[in-house]
C-alpha atoms as a PDB file:
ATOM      1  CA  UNK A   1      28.600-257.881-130.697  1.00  0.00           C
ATOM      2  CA  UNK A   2      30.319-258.741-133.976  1.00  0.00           C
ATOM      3  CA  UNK A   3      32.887-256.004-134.679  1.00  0.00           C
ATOM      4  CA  UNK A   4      32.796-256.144-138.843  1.00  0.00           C
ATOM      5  CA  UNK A   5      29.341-253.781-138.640  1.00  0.00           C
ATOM      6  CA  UNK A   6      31.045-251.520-136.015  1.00  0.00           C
ATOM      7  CA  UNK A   7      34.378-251.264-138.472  1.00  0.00           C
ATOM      8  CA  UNK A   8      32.179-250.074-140.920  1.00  0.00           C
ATOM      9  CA  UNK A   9      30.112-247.766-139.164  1.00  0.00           C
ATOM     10  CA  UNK A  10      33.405-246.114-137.238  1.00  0.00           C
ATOM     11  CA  UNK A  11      35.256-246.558-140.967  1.00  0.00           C
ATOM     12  CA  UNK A  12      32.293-244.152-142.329  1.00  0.00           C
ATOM     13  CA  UNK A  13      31.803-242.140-139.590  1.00  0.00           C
ATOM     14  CA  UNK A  14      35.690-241.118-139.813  1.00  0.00           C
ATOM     15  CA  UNK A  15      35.649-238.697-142.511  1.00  0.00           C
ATOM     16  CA  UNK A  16      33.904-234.887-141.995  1.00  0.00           C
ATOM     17  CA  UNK A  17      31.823-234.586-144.840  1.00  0.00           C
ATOM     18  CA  UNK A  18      29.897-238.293-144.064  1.00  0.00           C
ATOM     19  CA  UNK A  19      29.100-237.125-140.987  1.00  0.00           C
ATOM     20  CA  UNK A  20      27.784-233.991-142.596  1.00  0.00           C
ATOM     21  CA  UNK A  21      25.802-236.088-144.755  1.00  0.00           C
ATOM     22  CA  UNK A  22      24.451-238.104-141.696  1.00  0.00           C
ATOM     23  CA  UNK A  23      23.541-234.753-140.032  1.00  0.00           C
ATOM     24  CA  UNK A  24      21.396-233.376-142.874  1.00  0.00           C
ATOM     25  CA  UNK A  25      20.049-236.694-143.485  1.00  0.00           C
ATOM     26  CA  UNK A  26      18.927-236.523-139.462  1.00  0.00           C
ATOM     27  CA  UNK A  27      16.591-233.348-140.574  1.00  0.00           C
ATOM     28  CA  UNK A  28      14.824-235.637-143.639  1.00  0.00           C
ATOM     29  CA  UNK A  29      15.268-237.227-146.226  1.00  0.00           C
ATOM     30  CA  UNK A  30      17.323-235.463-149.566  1.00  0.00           C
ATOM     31  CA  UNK A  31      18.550-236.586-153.065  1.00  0.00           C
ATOM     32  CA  UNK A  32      22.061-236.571-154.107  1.00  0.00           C
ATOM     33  CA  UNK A  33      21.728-233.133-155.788  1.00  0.00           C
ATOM     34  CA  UNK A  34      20.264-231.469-152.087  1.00  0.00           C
ATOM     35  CA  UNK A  35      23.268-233.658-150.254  1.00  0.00           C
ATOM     36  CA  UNK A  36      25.861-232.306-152.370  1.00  0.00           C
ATOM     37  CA  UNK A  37      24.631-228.478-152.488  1.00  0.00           C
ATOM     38  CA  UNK A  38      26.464-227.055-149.414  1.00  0.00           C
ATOM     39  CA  UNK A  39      29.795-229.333-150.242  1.00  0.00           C
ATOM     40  CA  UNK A  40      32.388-227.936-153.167  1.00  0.00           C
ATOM     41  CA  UNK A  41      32.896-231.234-154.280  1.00  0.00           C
ATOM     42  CA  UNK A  42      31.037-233.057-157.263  1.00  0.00           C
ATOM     43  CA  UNK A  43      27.834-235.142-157.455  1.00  0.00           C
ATOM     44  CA  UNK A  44      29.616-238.107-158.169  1.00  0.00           C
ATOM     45  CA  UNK A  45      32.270-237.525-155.223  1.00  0.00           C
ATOM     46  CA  UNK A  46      29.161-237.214-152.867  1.00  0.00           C
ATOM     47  CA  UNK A  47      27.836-240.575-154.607  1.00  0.00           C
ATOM     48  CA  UNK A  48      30.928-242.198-153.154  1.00  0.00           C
ATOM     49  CA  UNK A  49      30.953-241.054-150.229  1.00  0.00           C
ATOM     50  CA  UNK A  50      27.295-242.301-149.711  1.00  0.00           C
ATOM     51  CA  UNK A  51      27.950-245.684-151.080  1.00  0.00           C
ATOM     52  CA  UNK A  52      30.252-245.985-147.989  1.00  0.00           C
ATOM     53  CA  UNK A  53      27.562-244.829-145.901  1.00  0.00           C
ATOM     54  CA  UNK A  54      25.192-247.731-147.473  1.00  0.00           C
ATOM     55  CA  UNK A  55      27.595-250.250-147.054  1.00  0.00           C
ATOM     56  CA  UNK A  56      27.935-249.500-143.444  1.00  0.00           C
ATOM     57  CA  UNK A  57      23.873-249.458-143.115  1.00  0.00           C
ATOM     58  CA  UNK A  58      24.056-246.050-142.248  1.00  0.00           C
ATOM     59  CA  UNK A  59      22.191-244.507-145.349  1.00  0.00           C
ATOM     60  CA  UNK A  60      19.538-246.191-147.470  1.00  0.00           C
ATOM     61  CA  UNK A  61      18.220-244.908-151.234  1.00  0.00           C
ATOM     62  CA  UNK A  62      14.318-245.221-152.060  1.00  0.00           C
ATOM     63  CA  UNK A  63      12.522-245.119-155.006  1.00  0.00           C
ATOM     64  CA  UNK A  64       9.933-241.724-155.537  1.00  0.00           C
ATOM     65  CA  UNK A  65       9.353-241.379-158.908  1.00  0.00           C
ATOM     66  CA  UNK A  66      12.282-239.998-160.839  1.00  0.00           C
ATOM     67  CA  UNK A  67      13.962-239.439-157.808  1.00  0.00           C
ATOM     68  CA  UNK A  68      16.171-241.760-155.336  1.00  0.00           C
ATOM     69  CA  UNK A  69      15.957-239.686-152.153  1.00  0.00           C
ATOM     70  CA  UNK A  70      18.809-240.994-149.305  1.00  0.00           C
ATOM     71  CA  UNK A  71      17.937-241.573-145.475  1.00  0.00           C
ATOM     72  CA  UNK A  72      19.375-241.925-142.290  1.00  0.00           C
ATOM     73  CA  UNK A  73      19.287-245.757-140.852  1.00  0.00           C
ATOM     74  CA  UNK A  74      19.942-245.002-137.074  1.00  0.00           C
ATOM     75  CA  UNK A  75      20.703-248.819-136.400  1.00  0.00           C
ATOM     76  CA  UNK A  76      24.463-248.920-136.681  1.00  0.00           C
ATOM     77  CA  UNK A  77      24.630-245.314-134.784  1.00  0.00           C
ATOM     78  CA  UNK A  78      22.822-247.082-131.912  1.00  0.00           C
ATOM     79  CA  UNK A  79      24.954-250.330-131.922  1.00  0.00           C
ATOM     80  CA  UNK A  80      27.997-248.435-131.850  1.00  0.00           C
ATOM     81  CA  UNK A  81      26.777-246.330-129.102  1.00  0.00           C
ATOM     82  CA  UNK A  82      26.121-249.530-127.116  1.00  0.00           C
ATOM     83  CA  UNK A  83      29.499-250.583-127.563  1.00  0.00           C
ATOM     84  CA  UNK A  84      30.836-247.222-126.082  1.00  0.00           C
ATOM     85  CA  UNK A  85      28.480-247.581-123.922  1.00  0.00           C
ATOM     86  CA  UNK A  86      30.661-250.282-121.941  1.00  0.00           C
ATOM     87  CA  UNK A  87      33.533-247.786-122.134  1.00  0.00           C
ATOM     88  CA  UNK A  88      31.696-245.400-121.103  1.00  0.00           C
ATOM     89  CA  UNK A  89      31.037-247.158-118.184  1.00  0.00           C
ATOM     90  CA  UNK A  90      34.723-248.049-117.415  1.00  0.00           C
ATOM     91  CA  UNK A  91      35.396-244.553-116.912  1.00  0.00           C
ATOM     92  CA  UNK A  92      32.565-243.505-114.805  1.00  0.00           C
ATOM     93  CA  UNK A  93      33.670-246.608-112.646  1.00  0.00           C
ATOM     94  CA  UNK A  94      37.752-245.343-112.847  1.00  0.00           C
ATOM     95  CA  UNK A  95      36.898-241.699-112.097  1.00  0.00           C
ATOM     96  CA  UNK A  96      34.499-242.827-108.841  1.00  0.00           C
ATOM     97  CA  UNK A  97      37.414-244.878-107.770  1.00  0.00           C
ATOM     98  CA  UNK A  98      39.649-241.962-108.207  1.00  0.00           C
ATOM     99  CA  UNK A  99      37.210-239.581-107.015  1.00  0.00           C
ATOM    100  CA  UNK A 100      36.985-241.342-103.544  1.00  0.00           C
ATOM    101  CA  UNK A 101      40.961-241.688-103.190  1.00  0.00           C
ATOM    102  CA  UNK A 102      41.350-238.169-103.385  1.00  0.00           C
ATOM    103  CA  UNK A 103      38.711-237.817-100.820  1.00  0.00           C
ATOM    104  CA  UNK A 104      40.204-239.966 -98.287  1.00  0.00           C
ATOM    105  CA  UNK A 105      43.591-238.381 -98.935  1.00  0.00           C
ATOM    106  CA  UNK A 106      42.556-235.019 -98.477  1.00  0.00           C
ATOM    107  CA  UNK A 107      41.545-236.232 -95.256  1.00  0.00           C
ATOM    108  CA  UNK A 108      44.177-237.255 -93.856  1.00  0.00           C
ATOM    109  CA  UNK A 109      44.174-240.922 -94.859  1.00  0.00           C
ATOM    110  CA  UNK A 110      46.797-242.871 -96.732  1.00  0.00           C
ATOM    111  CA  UNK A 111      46.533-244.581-100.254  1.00  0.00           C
ATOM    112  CA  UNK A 112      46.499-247.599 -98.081  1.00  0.00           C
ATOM    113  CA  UNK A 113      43.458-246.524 -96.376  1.00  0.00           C
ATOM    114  CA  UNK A 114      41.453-245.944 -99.085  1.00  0.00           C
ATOM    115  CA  UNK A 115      39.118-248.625 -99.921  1.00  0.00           C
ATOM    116  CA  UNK A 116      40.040-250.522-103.148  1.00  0.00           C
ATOM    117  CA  UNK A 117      36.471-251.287-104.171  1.00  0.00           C
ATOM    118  CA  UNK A 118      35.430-254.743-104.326  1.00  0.00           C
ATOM    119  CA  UNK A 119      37.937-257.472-106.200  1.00  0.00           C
ATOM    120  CA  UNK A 120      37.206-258.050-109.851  1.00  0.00           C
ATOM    121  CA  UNK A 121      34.111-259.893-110.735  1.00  0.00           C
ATOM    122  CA  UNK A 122      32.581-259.006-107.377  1.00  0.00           C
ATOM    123  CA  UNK A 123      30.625-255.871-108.820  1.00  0.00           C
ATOM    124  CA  UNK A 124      28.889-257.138-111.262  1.00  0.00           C
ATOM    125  CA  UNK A 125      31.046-254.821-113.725  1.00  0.00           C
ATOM    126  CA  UNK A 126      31.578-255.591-116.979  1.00  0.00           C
ATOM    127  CA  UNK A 127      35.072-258.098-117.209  1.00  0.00           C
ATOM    128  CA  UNK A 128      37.928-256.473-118.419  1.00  0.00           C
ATOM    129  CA  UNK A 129      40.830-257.469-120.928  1.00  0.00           C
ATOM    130  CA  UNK A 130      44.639-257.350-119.789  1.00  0.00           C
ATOM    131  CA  UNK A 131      44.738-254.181-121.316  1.00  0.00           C
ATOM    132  CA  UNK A 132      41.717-252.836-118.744  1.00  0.00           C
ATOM    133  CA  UNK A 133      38.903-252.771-121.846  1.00  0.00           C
ATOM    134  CA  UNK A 134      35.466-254.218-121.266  1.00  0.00           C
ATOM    135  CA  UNK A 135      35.845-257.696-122.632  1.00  0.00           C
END
């Protein structure tokens, strides 16, 4: 998965008040003027802060008539839960591994008689980077 689209959704997803935005915008659509009600900041200074949500695909503006209501696009929210999804993943695996050391030492067995799971690449798991990140 290219990571420029997931830069920009976890770049826009950093700050509080986007993801406050988001939320709303997960209950229906809303103009500016309804997005920027329960904030204490300006109509412009909402403006900006969903122009970073558009650029990351997360928000989109339509056309009704006078108005330019804003909605959620849940494409980028799903792509970067896939890609957490592999870490995700790691950690289940780690915490299992864990899980069943501390089983076999609590019964009387030794680190070295624990069973190491299978080598790498055996599983089927997802590859891992030096660093122990899905790769």
């Amino acid at each position: 998965m290219p990571t420029e689209p997931l830069d920009a959704t976890f770049a826009a997803l950093a700050d509080p008040t986007r993801r406050a935005i988001l939320a709303r915008l997960a209950a229906g659509e809303a103009t500016v003027t309804e997005l920027a009600a329960p904030f204490r900041m300006s109509q412009p200074a909402i403006s900006k802060h969903l122009k970073v949500l558009e650029r990351a695909g997360l928000v989109s503006r339509g056309r009704d008539a006078q108005r330019r209501p804003c909605r959620l696009q849940a494409r980028p929210l799903r792509d970067a839960v896939a890609w957490l999804a592999d870490y995700r993943d790691y950690w289940a695996e780690s915490y299992q591994r864990l899980d069943a050391l501390l089983d076999d030492l609590q019964t009387g067995g030794g680190p070295d008689d624990a069973d190491p799971g299978p080598s790498a690449g055996q599983d089927g798991a997802t590859p891992r980077s030096p660093d122990g990140r899905p790769g």
